[in-house]
PDB file of N, CA and C in Angstrom:
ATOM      1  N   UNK A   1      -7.041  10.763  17.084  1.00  0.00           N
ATOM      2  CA  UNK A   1      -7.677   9.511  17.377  1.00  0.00           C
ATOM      3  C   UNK A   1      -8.240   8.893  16.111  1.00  0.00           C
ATOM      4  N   UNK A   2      -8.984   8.236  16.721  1.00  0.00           N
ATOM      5  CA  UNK A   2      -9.461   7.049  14.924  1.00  0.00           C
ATOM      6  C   UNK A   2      -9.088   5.570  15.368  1.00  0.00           C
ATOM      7  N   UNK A   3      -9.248   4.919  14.041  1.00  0.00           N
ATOM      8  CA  UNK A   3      -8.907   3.943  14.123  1.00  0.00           C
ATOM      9  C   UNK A   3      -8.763   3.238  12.216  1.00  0.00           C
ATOM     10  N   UNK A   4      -8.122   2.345  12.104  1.00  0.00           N
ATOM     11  CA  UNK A   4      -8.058   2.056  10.543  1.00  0.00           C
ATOM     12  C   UNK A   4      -8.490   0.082  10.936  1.00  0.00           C
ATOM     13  N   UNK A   5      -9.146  -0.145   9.427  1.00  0.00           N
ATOM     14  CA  UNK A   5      -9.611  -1.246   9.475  1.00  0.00           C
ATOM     15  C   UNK A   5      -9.245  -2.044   8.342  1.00  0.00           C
ATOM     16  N   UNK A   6      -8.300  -3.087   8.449  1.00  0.00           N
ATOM     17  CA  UNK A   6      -7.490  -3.567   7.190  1.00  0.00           C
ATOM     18  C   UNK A   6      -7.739  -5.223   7.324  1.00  0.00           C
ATOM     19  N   UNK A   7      -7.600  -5.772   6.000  1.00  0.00           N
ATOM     20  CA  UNK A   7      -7.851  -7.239   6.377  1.00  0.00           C
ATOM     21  C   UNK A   7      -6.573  -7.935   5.860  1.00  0.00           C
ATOM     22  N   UNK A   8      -5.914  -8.627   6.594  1.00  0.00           N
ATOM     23  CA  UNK A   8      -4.972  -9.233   6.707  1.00  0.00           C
ATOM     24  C   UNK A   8      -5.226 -10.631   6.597  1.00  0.00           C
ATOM     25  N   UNK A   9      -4.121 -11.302   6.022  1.00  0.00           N
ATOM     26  CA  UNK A   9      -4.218 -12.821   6.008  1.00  0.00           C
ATOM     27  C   UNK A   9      -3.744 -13.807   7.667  1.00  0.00           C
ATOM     28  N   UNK A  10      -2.911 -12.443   8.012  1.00  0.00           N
ATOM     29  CA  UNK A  10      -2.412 -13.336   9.225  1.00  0.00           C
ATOM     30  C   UNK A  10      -1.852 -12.143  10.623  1.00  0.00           C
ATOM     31  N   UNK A  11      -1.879 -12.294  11.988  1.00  0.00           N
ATOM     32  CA  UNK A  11      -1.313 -11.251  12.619  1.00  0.00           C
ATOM     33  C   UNK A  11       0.065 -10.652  12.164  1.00  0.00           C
ATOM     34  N   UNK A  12       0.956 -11.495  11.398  1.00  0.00           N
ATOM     35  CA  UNK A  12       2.257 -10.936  11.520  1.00  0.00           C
ATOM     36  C   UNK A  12       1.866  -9.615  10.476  1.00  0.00           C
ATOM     37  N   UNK A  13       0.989  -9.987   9.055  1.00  0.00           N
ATOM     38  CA  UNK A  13       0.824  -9.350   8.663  1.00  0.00           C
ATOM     39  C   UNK A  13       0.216  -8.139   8.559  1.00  0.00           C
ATOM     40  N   UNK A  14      -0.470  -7.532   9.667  1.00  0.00           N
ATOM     41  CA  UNK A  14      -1.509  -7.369  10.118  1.00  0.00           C
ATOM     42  C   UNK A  14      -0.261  -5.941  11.230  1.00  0.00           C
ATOM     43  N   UNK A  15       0.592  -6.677  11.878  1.00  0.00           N
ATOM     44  CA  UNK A  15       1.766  -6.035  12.780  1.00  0.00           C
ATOM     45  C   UNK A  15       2.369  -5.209  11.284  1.00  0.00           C
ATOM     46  N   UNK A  16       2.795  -5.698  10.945  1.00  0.00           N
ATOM     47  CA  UNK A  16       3.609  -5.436   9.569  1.00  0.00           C
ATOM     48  C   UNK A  16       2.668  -3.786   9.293  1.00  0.00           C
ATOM     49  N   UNK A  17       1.762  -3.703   9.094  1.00  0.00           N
ATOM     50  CA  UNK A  17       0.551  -2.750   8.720  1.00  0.00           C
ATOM     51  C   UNK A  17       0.580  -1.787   9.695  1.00  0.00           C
ATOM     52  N   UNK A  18       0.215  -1.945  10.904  1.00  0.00           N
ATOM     53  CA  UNK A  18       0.610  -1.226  11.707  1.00  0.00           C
ATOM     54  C   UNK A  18       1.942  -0.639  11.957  1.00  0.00           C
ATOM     55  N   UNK A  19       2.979  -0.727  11.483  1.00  0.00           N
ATOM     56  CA  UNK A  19       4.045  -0.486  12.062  1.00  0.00           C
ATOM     57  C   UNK A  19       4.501   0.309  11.026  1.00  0.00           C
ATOM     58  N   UNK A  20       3.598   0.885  10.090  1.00  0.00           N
ATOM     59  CA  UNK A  20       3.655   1.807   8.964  1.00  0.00           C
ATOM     60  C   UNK A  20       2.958   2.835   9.243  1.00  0.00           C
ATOM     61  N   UNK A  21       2.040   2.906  10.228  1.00  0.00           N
ATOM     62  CA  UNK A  21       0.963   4.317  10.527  1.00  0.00           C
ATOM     63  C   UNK A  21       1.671   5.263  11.287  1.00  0.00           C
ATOM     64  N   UNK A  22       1.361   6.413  10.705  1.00  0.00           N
ATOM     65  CA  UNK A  22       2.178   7.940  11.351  1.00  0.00           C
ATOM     66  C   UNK A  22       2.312   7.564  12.921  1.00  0.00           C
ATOM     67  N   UNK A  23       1.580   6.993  13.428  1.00  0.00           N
ATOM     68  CA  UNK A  23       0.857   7.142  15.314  1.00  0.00           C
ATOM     69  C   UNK A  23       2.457   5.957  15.503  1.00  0.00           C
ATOM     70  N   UNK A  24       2.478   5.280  14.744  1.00  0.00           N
ATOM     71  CA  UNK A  24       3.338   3.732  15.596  1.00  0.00           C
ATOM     72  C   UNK A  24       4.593   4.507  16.086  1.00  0.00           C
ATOM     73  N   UNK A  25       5.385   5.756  15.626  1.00  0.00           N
ATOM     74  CA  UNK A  25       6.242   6.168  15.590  1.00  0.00           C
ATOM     75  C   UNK A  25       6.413   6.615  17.357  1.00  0.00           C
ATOM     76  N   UNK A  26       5.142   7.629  17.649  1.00  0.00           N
ATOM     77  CA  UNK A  26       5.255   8.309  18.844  1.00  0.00           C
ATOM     78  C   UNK A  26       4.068   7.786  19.789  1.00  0.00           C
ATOM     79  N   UNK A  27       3.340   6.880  19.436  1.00  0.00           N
ATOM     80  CA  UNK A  27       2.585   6.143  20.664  1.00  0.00           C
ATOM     81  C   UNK A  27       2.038   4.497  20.609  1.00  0.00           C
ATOM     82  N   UNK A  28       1.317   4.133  20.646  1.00  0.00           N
ATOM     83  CA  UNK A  28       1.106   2.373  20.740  1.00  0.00           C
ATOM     84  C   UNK A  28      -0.242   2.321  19.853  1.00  0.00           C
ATOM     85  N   UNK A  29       0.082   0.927  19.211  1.00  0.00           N
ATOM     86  CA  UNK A  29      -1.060   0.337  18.325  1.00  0.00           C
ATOM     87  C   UNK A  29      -1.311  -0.202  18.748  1.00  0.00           C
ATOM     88  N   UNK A  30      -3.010  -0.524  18.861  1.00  0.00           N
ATOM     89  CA  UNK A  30      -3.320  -2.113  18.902  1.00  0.00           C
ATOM     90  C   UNK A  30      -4.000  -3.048  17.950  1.00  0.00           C
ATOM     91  N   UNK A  31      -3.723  -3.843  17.834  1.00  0.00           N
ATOM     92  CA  UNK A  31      -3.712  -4.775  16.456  1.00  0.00           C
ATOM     93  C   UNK A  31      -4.375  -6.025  16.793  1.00  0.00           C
ATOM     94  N   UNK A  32      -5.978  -6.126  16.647  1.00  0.00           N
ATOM     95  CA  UNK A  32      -6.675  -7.501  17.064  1.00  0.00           C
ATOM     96  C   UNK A  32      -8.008  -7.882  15.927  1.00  0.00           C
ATOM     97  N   UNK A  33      -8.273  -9.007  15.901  1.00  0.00           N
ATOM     98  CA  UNK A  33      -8.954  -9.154  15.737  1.00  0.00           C
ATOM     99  C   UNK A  33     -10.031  -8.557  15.399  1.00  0.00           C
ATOM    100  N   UNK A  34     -11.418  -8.380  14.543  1.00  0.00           N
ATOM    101  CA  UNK A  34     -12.699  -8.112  14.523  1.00  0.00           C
ATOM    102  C   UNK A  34     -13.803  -9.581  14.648  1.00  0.00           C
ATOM    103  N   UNK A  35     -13.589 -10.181  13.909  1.00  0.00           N
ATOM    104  CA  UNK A  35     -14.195 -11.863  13.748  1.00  0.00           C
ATOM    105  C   UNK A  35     -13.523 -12.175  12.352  1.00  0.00           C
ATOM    106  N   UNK A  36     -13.592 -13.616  12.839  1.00  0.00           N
ATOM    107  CA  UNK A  36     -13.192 -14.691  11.752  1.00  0.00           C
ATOM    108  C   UNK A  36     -14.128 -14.845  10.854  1.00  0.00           C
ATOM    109  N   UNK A  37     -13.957 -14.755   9.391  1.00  0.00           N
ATOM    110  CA  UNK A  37     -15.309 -15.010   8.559  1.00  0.00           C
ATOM    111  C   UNK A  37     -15.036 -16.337   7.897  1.00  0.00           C
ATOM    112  N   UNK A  38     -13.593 -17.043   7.986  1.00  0.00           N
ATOM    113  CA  UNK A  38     -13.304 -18.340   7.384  1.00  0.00           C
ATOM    114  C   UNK A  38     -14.768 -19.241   8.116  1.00  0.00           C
ATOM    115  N   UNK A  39     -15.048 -19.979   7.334  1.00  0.00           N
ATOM    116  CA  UNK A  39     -15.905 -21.558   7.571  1.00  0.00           C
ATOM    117  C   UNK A  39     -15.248 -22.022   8.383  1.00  0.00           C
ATOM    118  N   UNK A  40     -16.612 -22.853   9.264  1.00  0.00           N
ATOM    119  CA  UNK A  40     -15.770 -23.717   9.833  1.00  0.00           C
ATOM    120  C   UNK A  40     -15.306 -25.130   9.669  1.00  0.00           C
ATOM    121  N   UNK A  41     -14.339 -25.300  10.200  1.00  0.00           N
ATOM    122  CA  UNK A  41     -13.319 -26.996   9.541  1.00  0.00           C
ATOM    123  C   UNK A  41     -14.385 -27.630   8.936  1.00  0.00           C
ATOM    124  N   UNK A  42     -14.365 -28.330   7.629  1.00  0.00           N
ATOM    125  CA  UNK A  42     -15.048 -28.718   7.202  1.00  0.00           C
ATOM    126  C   UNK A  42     -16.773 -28.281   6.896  1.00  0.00           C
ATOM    127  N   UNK A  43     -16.876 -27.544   7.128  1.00  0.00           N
ATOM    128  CA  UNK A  43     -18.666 -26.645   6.644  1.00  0.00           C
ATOM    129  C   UNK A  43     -18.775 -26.406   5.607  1.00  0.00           C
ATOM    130  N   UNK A  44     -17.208 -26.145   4.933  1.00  0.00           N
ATOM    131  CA  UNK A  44     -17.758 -26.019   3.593  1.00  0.00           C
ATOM    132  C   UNK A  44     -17.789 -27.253   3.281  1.00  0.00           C
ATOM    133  N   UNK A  45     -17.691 -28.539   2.925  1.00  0.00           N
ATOM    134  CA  UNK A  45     -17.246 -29.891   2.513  1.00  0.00           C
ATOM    135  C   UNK A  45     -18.836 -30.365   2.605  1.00  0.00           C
ATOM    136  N   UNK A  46     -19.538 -30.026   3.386  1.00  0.00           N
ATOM    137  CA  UNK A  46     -20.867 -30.540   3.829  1.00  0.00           C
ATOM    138  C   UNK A  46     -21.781 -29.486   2.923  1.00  0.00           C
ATOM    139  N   UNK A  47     -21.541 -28.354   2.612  1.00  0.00           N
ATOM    140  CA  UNK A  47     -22.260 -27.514   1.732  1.00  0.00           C
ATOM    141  C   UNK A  47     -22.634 -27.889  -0.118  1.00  0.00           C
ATOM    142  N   UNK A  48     -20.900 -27.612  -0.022  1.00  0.00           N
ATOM    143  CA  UNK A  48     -21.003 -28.495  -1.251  1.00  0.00           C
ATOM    144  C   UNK A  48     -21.264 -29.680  -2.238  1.00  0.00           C
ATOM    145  N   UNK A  49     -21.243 -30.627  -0.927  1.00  0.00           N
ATOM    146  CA  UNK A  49     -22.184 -32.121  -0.805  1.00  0.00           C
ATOM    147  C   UNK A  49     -23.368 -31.853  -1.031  1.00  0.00           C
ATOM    148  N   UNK A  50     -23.960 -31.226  -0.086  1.00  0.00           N
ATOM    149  CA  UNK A  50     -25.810 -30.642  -0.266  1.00  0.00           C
ATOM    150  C   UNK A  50     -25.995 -30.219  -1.613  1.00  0.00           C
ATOM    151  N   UNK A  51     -24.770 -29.017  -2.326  1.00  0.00           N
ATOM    152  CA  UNK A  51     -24.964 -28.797  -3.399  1.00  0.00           C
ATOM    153  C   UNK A  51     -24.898 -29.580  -4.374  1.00  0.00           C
ATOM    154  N   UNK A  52     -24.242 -30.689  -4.526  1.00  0.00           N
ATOM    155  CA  UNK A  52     -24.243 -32.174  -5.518  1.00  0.00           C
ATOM    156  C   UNK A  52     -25.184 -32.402  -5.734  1.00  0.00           C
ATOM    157  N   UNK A  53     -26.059 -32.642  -4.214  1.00  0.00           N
ATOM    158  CA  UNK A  53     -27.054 -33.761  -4.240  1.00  0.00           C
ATOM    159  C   UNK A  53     -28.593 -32.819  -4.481  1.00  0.00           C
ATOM    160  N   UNK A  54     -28.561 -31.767  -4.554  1.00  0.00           N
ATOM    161  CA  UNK A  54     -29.620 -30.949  -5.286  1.00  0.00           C
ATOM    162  C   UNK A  54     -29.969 -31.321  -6.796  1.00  0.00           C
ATOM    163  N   UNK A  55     -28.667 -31.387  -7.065  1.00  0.00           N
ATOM    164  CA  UNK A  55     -28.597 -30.785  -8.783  1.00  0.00           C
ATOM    165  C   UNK A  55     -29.430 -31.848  -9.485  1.00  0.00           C
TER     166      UNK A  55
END
């Protein structure tokens, strides 16, 4: 048992990873998510504005 924790850019890549571990051979992976740490749409755009208007 276990589990491995890898960060991927995208699910395919992410499948791709999995489908290399000793286990994928003779039983099932599952491959999801933990959380998204990208910003959201535009949050950064408004950050960096704030940061302009500090300086």
């Amino acid at each position: 048992g276990g589990y491995f924790l890898i960060d991927a850019p995208d699910l395919d890549s992410a499948i791709s990873w999995a489908a290399r571990c000793p286990g994928a051979q003779y039983g099932a992976i599952e491959v999801r998510p933990i959380w998204d740490m990208s910003p959201a749409q535009g949050q950064e755009l408004r950050y960096e504005g704030e940061a302009a208007e500090a300086r």
